[in-house]
C-alpha atoms as a PDB file:
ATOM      1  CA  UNK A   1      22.823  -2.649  -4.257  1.00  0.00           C
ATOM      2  CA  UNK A   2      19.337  -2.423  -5.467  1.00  0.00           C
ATOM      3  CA  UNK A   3      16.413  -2.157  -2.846  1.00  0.00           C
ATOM      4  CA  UNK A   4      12.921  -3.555  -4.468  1.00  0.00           C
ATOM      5  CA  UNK A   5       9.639  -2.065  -2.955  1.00  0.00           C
ATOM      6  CA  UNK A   6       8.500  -4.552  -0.658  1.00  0.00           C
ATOM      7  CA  UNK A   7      11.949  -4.138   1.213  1.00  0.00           C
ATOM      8  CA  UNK A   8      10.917  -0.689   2.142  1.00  0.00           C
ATOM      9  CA  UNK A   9       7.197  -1.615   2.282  1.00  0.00           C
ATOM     10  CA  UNK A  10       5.856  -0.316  -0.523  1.00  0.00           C
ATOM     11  CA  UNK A  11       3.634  -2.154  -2.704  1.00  0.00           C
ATOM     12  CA  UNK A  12       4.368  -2.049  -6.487  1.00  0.00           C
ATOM     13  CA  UNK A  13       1.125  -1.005  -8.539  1.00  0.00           C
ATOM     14  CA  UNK A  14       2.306  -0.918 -12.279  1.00  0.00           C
ATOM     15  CA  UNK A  15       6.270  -0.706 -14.068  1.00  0.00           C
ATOM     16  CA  UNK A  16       7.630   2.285 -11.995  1.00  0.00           C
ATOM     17  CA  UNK A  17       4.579   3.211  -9.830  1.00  0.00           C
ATOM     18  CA  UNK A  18       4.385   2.249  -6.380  1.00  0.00           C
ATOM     19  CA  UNK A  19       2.866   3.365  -3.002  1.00  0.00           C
ATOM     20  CA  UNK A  20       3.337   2.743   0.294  1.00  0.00           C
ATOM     21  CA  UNK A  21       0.448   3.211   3.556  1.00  0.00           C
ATOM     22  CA  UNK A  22       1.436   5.322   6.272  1.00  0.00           C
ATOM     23  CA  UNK A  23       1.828   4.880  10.176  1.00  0.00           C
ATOM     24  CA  UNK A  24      -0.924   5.841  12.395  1.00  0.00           C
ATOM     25  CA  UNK A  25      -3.833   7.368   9.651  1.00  0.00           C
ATOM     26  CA  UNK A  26      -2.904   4.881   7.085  1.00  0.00           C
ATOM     27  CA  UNK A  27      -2.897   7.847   4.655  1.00  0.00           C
ATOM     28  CA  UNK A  28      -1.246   6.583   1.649  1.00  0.00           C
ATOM     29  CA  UNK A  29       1.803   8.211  -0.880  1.00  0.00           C
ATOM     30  CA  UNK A  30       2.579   7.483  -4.549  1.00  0.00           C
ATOM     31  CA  UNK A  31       5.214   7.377  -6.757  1.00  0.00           C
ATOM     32  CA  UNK A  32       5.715   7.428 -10.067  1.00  0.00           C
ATOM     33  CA  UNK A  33       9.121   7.162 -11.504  1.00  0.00           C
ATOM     34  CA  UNK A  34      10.582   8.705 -14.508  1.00  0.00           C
ATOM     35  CA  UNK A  35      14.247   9.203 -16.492  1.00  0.00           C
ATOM     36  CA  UNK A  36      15.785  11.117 -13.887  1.00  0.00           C
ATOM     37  CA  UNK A  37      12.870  12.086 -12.338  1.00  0.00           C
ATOM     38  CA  UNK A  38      10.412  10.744 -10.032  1.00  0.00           C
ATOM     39  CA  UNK A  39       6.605  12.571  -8.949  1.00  0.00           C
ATOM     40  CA  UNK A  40       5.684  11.652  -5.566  1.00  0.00           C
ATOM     41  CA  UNK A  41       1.682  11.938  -4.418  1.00  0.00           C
ATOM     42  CA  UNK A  42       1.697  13.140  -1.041  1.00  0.00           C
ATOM     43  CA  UNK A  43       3.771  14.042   1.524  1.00  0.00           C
ATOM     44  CA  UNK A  44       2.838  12.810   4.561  1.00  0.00           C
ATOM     45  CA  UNK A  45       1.887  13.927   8.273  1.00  0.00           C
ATOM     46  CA  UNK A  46       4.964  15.996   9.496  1.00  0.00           C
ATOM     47  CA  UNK A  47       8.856  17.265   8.514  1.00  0.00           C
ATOM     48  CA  UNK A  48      10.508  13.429  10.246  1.00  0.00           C
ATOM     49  CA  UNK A  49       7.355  11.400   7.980  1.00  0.00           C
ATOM     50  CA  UNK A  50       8.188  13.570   5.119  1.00  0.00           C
ATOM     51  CA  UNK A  51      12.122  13.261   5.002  1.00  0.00           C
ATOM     52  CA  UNK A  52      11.333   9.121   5.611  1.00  0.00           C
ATOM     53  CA  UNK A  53       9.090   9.562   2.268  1.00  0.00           C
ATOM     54  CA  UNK A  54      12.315  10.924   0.484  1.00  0.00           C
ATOM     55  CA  UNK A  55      14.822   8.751   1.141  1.00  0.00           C
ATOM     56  CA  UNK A  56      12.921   5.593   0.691  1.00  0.00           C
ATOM     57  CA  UNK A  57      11.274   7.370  -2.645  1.00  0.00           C
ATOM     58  CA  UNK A  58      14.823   8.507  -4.171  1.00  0.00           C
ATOM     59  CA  UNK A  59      16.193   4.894  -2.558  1.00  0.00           C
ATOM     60  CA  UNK A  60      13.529   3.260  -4.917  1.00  0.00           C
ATOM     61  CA  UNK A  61      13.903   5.566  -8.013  1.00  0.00           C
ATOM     62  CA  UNK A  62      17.852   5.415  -7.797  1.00  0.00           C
ATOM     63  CA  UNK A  63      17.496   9.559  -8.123  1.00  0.00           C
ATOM     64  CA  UNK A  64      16.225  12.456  -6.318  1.00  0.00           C
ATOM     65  CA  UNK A  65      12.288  12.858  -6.404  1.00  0.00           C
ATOM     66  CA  UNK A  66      11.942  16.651  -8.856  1.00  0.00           C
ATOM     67  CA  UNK A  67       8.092  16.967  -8.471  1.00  0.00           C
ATOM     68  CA  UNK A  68       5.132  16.642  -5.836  1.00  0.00           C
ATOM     69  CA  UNK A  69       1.554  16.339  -5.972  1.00  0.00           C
ATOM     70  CA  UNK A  70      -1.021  16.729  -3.022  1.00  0.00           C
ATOM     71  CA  UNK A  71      -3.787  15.917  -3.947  1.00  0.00           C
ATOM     72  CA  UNK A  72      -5.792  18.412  -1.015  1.00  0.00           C
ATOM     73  CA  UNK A  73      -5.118  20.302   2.108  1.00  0.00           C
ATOM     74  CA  UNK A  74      -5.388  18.014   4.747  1.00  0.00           C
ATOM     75  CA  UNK A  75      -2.455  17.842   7.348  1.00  0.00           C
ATOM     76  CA  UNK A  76      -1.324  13.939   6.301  1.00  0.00           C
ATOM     77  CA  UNK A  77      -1.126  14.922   3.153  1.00  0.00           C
ATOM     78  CA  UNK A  78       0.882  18.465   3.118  1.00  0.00           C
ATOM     79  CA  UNK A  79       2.467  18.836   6.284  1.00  0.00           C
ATOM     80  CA  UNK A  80       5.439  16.777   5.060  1.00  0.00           C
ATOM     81  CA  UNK A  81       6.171  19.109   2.015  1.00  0.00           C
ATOM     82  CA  UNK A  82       8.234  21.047   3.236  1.00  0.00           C
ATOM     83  CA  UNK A  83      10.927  17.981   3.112  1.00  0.00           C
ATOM     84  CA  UNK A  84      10.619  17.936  -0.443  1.00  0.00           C
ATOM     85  CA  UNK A  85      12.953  21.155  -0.936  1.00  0.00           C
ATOM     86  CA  UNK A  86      14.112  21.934  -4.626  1.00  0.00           C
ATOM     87  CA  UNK A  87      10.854  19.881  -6.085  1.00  0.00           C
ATOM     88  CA  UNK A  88       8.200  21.319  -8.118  1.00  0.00           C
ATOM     89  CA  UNK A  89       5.226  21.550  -6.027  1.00  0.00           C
ATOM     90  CA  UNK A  90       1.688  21.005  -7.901  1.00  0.00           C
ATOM     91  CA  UNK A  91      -1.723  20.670  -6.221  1.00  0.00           C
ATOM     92  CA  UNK A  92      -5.653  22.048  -7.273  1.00  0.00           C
ATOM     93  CA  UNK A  93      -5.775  25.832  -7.823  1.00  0.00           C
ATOM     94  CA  UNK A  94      -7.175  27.535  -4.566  1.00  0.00           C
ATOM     95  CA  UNK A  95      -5.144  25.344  -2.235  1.00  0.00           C
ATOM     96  CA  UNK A  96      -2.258  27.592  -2.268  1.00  0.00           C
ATOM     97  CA  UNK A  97      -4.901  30.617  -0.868  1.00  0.00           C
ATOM     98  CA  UNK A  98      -5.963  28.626   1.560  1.00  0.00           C
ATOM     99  CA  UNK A  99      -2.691  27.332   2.670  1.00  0.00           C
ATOM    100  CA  UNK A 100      -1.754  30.729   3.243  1.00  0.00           C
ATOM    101  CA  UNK A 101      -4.992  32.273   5.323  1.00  0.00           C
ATOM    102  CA  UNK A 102      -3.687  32.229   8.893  1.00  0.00           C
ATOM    103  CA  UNK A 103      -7.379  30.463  10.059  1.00  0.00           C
ATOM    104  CA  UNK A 104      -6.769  27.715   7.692  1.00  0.00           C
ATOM    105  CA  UNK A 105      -2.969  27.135   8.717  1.00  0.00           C
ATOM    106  CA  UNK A 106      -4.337  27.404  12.178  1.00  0.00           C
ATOM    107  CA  UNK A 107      -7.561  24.456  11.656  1.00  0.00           C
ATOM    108  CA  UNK A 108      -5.043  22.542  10.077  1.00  0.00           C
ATOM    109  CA  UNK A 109      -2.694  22.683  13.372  1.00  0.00           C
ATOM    110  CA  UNK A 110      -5.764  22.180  15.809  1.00  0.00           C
ATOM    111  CA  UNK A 111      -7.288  19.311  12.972  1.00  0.00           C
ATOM    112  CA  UNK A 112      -3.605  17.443  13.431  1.00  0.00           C
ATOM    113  CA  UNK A 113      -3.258  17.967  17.135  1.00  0.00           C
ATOM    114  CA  UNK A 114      -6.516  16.625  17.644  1.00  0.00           C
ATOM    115  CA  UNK A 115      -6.270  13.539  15.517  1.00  0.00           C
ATOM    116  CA  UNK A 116      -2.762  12.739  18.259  1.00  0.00           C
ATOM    117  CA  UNK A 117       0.123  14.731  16.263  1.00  0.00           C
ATOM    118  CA  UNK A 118       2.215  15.887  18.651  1.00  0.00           C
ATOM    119  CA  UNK A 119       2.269  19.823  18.997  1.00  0.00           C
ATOM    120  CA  UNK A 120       5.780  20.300  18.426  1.00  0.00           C
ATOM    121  CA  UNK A 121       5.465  18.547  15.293  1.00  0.00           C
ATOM    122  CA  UNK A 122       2.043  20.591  14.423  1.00  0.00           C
ATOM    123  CA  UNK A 123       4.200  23.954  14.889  1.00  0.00           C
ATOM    124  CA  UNK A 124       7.215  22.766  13.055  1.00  0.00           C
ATOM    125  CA  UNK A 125       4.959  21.825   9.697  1.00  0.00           C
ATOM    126  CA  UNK A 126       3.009  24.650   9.813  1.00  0.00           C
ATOM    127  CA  UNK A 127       5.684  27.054  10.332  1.00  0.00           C
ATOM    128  CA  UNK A 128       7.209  25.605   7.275  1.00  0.00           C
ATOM    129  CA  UNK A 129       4.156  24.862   5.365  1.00  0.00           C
ATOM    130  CA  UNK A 130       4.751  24.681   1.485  1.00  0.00           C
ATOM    131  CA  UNK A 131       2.452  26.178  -0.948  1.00  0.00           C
ATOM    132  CA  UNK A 132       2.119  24.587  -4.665  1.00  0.00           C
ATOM    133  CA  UNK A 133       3.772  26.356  -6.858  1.00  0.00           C
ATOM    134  CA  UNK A 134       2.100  25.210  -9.913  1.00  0.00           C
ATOM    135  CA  UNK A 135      -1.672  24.765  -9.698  1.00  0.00           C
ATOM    136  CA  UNK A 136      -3.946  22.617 -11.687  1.00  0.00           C
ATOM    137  CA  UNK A 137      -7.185  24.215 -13.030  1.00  0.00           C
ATOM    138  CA  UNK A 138      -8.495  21.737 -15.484  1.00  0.00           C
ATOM    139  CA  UNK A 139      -5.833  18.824 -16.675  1.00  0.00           C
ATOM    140  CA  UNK A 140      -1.987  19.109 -16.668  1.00  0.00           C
ATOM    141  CA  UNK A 141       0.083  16.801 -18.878  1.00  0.00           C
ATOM    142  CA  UNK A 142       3.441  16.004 -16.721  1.00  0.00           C
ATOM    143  CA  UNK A 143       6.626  14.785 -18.750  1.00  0.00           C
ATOM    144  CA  UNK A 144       8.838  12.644 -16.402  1.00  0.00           C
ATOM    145  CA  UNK A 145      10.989  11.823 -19.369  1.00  0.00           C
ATOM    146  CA  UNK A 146      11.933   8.151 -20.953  1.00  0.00           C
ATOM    147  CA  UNK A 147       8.236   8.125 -22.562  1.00  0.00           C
ATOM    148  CA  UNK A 148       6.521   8.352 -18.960  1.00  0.00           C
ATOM    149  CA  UNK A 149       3.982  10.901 -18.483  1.00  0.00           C
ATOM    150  CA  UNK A 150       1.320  11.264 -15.765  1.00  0.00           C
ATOM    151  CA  UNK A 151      -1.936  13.360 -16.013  1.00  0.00           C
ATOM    152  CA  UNK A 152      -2.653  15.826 -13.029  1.00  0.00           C
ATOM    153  CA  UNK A 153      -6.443  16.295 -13.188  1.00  0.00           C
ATOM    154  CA  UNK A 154      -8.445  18.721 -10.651  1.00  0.00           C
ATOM    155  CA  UNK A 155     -11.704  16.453 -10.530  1.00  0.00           C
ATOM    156  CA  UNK A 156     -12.819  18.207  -7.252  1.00  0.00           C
ATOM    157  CA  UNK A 157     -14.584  19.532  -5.272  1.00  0.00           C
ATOM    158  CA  UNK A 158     -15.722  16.660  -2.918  1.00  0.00           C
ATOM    159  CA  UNK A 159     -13.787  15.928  -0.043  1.00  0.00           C
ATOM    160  CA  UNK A 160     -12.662  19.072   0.160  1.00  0.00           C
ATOM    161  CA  UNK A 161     -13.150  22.407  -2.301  1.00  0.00           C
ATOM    162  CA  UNK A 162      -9.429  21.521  -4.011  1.00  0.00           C
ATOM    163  CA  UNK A 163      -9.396  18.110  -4.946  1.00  0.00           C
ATOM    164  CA  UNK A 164      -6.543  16.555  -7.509  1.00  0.00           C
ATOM    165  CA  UNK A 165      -6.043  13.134  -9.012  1.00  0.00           C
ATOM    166  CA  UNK A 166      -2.743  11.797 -10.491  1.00  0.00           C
ATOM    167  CA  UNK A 167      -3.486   9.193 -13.689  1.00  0.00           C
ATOM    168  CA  UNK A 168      -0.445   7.228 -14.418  1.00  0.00           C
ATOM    169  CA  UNK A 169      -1.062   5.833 -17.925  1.00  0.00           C
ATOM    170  CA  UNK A 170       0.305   1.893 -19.065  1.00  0.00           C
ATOM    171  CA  UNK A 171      -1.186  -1.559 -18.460  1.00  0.00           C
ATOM    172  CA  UNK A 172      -2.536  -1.119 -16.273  1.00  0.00           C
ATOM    173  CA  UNK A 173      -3.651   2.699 -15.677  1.00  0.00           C
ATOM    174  CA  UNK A 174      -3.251   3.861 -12.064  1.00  0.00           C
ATOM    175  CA  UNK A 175      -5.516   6.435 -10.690  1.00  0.00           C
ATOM    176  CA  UNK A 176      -4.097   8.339  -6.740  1.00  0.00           C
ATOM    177  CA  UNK A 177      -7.760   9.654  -5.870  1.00  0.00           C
ATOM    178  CA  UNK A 178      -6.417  11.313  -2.709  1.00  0.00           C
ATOM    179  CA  UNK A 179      -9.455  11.227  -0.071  1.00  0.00           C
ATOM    180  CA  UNK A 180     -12.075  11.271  -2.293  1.00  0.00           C
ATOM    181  CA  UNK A 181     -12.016   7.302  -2.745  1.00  0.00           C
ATOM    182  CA  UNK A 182     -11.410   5.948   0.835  1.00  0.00           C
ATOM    183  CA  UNK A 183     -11.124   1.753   1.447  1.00  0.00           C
ATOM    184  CA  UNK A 184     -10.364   1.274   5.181  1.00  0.00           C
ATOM    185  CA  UNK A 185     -13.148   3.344   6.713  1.00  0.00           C
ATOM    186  CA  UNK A 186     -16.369   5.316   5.226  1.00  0.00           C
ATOM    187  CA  UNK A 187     -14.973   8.214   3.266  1.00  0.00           C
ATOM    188  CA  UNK A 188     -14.513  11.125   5.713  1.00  0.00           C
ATOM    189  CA  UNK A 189     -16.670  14.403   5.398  1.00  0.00           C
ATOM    190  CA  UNK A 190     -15.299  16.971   7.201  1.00  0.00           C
ATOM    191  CA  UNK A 191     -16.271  20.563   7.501  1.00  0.00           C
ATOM    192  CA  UNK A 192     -14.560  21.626   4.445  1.00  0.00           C
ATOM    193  CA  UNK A 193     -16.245  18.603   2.264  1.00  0.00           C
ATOM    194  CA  UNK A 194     -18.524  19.984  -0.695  1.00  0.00           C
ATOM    195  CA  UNK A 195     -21.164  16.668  -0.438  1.00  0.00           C
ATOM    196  CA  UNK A 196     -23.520  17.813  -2.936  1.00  0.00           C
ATOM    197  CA  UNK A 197     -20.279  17.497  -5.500  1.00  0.00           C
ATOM    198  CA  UNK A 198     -18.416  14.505  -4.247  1.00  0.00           C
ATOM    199  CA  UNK A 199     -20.357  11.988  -6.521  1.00  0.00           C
ATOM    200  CA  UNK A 200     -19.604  14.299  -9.318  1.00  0.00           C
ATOM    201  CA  UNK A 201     -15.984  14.118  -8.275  1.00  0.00           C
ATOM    202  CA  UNK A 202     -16.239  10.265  -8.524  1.00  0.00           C
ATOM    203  CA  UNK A 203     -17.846  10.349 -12.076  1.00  0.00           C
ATOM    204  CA  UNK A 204     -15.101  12.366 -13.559  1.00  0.00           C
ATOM    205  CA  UNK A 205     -11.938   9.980 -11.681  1.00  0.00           C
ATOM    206  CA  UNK A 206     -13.969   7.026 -13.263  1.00  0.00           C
ATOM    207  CA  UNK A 207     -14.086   8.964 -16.745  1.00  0.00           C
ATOM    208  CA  UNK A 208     -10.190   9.810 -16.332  1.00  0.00           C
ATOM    209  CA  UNK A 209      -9.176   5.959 -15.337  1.00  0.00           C
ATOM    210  CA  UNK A 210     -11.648   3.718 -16.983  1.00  0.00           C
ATOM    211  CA  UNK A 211     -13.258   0.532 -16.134  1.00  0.00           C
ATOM    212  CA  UNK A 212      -9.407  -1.355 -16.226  1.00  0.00           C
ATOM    213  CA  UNK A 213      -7.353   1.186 -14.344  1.00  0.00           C
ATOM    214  CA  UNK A 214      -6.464   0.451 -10.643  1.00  0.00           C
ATOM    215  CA  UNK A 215      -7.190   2.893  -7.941  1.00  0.00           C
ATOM    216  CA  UNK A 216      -4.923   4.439  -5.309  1.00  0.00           C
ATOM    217  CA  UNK A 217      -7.554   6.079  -2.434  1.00  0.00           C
ATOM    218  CA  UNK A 218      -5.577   8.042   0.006  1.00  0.00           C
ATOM    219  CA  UNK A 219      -6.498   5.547   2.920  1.00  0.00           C
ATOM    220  CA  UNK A 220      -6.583   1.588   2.451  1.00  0.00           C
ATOM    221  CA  UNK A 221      -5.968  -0.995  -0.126  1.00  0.00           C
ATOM    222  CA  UNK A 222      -5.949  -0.320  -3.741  1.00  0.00           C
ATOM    223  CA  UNK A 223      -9.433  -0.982  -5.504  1.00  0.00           C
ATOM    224  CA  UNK A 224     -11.084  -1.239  -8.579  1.00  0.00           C
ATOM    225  CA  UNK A 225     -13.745   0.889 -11.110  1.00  0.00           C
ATOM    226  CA  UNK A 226     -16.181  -1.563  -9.443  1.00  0.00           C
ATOM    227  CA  UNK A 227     -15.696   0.029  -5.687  1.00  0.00           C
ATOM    228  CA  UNK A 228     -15.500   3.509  -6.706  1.00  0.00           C
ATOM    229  CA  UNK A 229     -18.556   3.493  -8.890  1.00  0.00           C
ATOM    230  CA  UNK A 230     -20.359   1.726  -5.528  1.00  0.00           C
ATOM    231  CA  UNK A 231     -18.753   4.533  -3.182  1.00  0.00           C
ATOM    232  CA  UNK A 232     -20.011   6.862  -5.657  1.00  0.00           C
ATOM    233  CA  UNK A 233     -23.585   5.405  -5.112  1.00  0.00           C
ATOM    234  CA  UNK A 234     -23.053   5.203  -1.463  1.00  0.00           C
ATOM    235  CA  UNK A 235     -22.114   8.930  -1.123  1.00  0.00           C
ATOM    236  CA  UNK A 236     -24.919  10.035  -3.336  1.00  0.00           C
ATOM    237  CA  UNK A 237     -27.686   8.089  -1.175  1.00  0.00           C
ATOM    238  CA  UNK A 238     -25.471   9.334   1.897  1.00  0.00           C
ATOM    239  CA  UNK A 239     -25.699  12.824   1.003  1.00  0.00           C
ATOM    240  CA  UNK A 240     -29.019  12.712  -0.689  1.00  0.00           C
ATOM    241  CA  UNK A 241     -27.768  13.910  -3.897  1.00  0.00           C
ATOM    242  CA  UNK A 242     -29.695  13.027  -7.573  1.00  0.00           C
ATOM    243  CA  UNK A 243     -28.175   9.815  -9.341  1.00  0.00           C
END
């Protein structure tokens, strides 16, 4: 029998791309499906969120999901990878450094605990904490077979120093802007944020999607050109930073 999307509460975006908002940080994963294939954006908040992710993803695509993208090291994003065995793992070049400098692994632990992830859980990501294995400099061209290809482009730094964006091209174009575009709450600056570039970051997500694409942010409701280009302006007055 064939499940649709809104039976497993996603929300369909375009033909084959879909994405679905999270318990608890309302952190948001993609998915783009291909010929056999199937890219997933994101991997959620812990091992249990992560194996959910899976089954519902490779429940929707009718096959098992053969690539990830996270789009920048924070815990709801990664800490779920490791559920994801067998896939090819892509993300911004530097983040597979960082993942892998004890500190980092151990802010990441302290960030989760501290935003209510249970400890247990914290200890069991970490411990199995997957680095990309295939890291995006500039722009990578992903094949997903049957004439669907996605565009992995690392538009960062902003909200953090490795930031990555997933275009999904068609009618319409779907941008996943990770954390850089935020619509349930004021984007989120954190220690690791590079301010004086986040605008920046903006400009070149609304040069890769265009005025007509729709926009994934990695917490809230999907948006338009119209509410990134005003959350670029935002930021810029926010952070003082030149128009």
């Amino acid at each position: 029998m064939t499940v649709t999307w809104e039976e497993l509460g996603w929300q369909r975006v375009a033909a084959g791309v879909g994405r679905c908002r999270l318990p608890v940080w309302d952190c948001t994963a993609g998915l783009v499906v291909g010929a056999e294939t199937a890219l997933l954006v994101d991997a959620g908040s812990s091992l249990a969120e992560g194996a959910r992710l899976r089954a519902q993803a490779e429940s929707l695509a009718g096959h098992r999901v053969t690539h990830l993208a996270l789009t920048h090291p924070h815990f709801d994003h990664v800490f779920g990878a490791a559920a994801f065995a067998g896939a090819e793992v892509f993300g911004p070049v530097g983040m597979d450094t960082l993942l892998g400098q004890t500190q980092a692994r151990a802010e990441l632990r302290a960030d989760a605990i501290r935003n209510g992830l249970e400890a247990g859980r914290a200890d069991e990501a970490v411990d199995s904490l997957t680095h990309p294995r295939h890291l995006v400099s500039g722009e990578w061209t992903l094949d997903l077979g049957g004439g669907r290809q996605v565009l992995l482009a690392n538009v960062g730094p902003g909200h953090t120093a490795h930031d990555l964006a997933v275009l999904v091209p068609g009618s319409p174009e779907v941008v996943f802007c990770g954390d850089l575009v935020e619509e349930s709450g004021d984007p989120q600056a954190g220690p690791d944020a590079v301010p004086s570039h986040w605008p920046a970051a903006l400009d070149r997500l609304l040069a890769l999607g265009g005025g007509d694409a729709l926009y994934v942010p990695g917490h809230g409701a999907v948006v338009d050109a119209a509410f990134v280009r005003a959350q670029r302006d935002a930021l810029a007055r926010r952070f003082g930073v030149s128009p």
